[in-house]
C-alpha atoms as a PDB file:
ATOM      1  CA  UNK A   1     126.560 152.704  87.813  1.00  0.00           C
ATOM      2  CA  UNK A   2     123.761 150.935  85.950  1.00  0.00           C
ATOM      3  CA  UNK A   3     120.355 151.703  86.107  1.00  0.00           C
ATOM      4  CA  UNK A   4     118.725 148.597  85.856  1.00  0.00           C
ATOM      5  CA  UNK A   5     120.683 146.615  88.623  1.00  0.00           C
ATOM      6  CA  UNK A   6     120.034 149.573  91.298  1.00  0.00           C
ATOM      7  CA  UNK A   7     116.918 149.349  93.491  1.00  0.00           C
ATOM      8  CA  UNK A   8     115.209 151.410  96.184  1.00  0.00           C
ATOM      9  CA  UNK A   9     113.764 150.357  99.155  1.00  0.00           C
ATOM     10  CA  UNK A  10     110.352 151.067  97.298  1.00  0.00           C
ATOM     11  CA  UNK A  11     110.906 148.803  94.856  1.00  0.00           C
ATOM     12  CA  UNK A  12     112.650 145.726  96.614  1.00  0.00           C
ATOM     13  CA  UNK A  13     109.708 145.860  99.328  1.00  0.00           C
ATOM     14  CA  UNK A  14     106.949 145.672  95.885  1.00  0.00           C
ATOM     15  CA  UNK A  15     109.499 143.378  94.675  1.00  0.00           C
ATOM     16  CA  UNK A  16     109.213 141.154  97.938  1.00  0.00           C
ATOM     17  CA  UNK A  17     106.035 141.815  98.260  1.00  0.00           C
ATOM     18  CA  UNK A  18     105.286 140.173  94.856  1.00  0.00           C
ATOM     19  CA  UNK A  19     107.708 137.444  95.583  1.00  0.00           C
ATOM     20  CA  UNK A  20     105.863 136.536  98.704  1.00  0.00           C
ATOM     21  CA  UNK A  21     101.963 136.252  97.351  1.00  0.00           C
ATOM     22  CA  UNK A  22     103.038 133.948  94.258  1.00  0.00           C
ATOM     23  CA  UNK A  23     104.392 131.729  96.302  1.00  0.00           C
ATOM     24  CA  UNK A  24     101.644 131.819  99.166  1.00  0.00           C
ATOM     25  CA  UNK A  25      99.191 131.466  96.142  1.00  0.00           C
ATOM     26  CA  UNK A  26     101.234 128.828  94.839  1.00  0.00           C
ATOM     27  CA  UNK A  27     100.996 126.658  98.245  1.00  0.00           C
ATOM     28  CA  UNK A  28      97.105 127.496  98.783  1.00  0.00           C
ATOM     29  CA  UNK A  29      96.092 126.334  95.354  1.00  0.00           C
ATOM     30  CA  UNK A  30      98.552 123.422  96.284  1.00  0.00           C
ATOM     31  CA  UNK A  31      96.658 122.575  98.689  1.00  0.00           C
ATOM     32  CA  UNK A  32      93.475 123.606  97.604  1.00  0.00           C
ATOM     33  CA  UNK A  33      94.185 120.976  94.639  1.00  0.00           C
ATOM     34  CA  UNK A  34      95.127 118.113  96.873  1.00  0.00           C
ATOM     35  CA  UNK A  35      92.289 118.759  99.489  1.00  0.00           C
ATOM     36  CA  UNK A  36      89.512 118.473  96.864  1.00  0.00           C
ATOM     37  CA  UNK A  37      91.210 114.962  95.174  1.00  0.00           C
ATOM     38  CA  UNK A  38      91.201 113.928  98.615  1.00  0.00           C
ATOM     39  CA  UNK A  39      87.459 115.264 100.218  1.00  0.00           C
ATOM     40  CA  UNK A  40      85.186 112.296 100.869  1.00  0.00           C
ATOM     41  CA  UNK A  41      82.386 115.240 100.962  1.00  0.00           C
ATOM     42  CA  UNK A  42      82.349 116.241  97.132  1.00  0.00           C
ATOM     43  CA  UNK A  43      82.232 112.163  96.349  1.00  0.00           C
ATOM     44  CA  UNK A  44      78.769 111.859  98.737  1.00  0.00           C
ATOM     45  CA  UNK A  45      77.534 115.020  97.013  1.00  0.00           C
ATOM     46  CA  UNK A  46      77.558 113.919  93.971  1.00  0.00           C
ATOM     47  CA  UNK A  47      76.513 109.681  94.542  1.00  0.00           C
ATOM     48  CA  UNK A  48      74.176 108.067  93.412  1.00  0.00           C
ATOM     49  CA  UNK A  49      73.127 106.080  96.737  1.00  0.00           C
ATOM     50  CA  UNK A  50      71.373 106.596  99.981  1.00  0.00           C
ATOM     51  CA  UNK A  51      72.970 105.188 102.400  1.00  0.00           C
ATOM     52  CA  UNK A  52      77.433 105.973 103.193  1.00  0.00           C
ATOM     53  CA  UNK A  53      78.842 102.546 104.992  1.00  0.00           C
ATOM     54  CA  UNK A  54      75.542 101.689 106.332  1.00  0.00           C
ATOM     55  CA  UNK A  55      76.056  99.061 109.348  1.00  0.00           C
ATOM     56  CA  UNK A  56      73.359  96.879 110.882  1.00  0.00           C
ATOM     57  CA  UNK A  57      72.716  93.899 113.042  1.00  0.00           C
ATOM     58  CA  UNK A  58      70.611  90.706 113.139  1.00  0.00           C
ATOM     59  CA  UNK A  59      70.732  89.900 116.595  1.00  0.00           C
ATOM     60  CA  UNK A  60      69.311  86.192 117.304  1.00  0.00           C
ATOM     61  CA  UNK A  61      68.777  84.623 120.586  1.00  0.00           C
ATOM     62  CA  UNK A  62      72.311  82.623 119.815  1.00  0.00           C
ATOM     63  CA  UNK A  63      74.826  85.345 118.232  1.00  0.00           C
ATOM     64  CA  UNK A  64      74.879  88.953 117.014  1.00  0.00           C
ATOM     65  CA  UNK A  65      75.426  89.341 113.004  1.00  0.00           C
ATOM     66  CA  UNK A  66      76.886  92.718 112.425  1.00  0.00           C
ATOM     67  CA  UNK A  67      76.187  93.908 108.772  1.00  0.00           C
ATOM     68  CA  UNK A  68      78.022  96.578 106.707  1.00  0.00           C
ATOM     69  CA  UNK A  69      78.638  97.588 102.896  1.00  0.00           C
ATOM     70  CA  UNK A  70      80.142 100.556 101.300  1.00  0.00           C
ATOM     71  CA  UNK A  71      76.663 101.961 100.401  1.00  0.00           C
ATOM     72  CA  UNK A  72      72.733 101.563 100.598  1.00  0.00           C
ATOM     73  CA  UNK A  73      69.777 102.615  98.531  1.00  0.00           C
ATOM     74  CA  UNK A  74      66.487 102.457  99.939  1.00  0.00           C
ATOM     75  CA  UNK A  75      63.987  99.829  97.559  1.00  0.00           C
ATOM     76  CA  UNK A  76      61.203 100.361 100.278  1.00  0.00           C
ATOM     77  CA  UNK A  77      60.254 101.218 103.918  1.00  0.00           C
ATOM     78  CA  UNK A  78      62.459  98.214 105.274  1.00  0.00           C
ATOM     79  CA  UNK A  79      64.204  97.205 102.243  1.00  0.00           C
ATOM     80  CA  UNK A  80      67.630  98.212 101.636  1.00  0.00           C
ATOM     81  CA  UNK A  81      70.005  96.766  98.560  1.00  0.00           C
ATOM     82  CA  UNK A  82      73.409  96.596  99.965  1.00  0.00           C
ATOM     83  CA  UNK A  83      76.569  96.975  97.912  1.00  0.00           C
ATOM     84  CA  UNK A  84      79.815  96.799  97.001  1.00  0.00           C
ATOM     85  CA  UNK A  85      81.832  94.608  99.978  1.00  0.00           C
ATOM     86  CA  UNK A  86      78.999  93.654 101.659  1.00  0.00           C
ATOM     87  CA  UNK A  87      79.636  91.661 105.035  1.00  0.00           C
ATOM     88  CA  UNK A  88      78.001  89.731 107.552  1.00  0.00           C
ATOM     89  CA  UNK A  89      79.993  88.922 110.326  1.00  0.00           C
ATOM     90  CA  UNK A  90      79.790  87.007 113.898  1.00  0.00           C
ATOM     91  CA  UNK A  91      81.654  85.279 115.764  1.00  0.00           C
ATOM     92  CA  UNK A  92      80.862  82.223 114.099  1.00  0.00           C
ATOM     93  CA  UNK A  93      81.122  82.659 110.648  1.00  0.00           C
ATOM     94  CA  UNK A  94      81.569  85.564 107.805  1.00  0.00           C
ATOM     95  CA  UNK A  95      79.288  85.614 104.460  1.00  0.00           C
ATOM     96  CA  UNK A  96      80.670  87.844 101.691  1.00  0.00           C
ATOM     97  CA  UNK A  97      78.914  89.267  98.647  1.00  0.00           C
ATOM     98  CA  UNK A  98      78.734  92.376  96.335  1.00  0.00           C
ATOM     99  CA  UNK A  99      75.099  93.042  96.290  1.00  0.00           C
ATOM    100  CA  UNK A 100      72.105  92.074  99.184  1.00  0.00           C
ATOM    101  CA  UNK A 101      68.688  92.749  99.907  1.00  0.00           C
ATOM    102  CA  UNK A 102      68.182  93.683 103.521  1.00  0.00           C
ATOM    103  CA  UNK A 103      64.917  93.142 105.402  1.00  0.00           C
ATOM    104  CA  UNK A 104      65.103  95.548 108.358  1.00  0.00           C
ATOM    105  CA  UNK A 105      61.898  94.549 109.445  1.00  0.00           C
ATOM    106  CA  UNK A 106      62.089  90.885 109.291  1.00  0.00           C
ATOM    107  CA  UNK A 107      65.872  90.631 109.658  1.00  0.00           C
ATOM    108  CA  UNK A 108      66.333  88.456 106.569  1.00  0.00           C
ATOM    109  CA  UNK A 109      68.693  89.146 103.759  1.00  0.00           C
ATOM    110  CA  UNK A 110      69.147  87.869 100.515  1.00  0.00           C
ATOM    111  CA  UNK A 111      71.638  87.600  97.853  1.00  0.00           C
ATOM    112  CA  UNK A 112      71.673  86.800  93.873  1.00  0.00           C
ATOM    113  CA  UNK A 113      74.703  87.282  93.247  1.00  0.00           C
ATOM    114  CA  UNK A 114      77.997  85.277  93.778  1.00  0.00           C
ATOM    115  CA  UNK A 115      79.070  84.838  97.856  1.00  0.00           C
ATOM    116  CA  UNK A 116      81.187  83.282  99.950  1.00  0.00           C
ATOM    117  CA  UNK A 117      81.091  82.222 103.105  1.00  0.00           C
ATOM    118  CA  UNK A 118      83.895  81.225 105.616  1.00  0.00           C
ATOM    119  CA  UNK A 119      83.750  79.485 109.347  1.00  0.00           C
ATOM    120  CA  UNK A 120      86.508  77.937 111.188  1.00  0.00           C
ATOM    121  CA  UNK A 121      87.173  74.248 109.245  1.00  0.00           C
ATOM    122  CA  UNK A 122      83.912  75.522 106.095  1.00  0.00           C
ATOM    123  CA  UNK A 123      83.686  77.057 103.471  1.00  0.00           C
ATOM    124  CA  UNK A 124      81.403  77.882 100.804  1.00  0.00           C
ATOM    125  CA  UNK A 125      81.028  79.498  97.413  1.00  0.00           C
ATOM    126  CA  UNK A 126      77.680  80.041  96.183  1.00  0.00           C
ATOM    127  CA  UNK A 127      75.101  82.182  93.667  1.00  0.00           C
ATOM    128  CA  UNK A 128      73.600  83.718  96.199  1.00  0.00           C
ATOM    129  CA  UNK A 129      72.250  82.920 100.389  1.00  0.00           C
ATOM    130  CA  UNK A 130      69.413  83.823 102.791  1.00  0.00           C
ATOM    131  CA  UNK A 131      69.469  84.849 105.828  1.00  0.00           C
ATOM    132  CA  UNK A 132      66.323  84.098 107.624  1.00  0.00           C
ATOM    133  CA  UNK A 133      64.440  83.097 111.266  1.00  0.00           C
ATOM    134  CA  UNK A 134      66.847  86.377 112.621  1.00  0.00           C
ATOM    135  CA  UNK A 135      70.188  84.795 111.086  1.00  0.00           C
ATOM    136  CA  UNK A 136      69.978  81.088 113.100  1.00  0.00           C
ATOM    137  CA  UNK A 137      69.007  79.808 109.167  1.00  0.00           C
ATOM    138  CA  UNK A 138      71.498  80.662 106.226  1.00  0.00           C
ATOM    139  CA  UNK A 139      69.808  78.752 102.426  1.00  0.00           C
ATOM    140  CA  UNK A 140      72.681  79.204  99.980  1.00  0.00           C
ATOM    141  CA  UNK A 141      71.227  79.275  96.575  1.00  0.00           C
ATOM    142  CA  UNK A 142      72.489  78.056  93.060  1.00  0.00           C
ATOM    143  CA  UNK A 143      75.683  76.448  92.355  1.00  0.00           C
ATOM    144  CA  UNK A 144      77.432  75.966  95.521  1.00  0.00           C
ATOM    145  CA  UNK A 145      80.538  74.574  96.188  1.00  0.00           C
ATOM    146  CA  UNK A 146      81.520  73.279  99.717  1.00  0.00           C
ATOM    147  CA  UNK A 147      85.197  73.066 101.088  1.00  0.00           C
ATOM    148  CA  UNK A 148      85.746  71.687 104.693  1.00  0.00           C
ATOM    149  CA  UNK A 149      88.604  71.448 105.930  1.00  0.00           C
END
């Protein structure tokens, strides 16, 4: 009989044993891998903003603007620059943009960059808006372009 392909219980239990952990290891650091591409946490960590998905509202005496971006940094005490998909949104209109100042205090916000606006039968593409008198004024700024419908 040969040597090499006879085993004792001993041996096919440190065998199994063996067997067993690589491949639990194998499916942790699987995991492990996968869980850290995917964890929102270790991107906020390491950001370089203040605010996550910050949401707000103007709220006027006619409509309630609801206000939200993908993140916020503070400029002052009631200041916040909004960016990246920035959106104001009621039920009357909806004014797009990638960048806005946010007056907390005053309720006014203001954009330099380019934005777009859209109601039912308007629309409007401009270099920037303002939102002032608690959102029942809207200034759009630079070249504008105006599409009604």
């Amino acid at each position: 009989m040969n040597y090499l392909l006879s085993l004792n219980k001993k041996t096919v239990l440190i065998l199994s044993f063996f067997f067993i952990t690589f491949v639990f290891l194998g499916f942790f650091f699987k995991y492990f891998q996968t869980t850290l591409k995917n964890n929102d946490f270790l991107k906020i960590s390491s950001s370089e903003f203040d605010i996550i998905k910050p949401k707000f509202s103007i709220n006027s005496e006619s409509q309630k603007i609801a206000v939200t971006a993908n993140e916020g940094n503070f400029i002052s005490e009631n200041k916040i620059l909004l960016k990246k998909n920035v959106i104001f949104k009621s039920k009357k209109f909806k004014i797009m943009s990638d960048e806005v100042v946010f007056d907390k205090k005053n309720l006014t916000a203001s954009s330099t960059q380019k934005s777009k606006f859209f109601s039912k039968k308007t629309s409007i593409v401009s270099n920037g808006f303002e939102i002032v008198d608690n959102g029942n004024k809207i200034n759009f700024n630079g070249k504008t372009v105006l599409i009604i419908k």
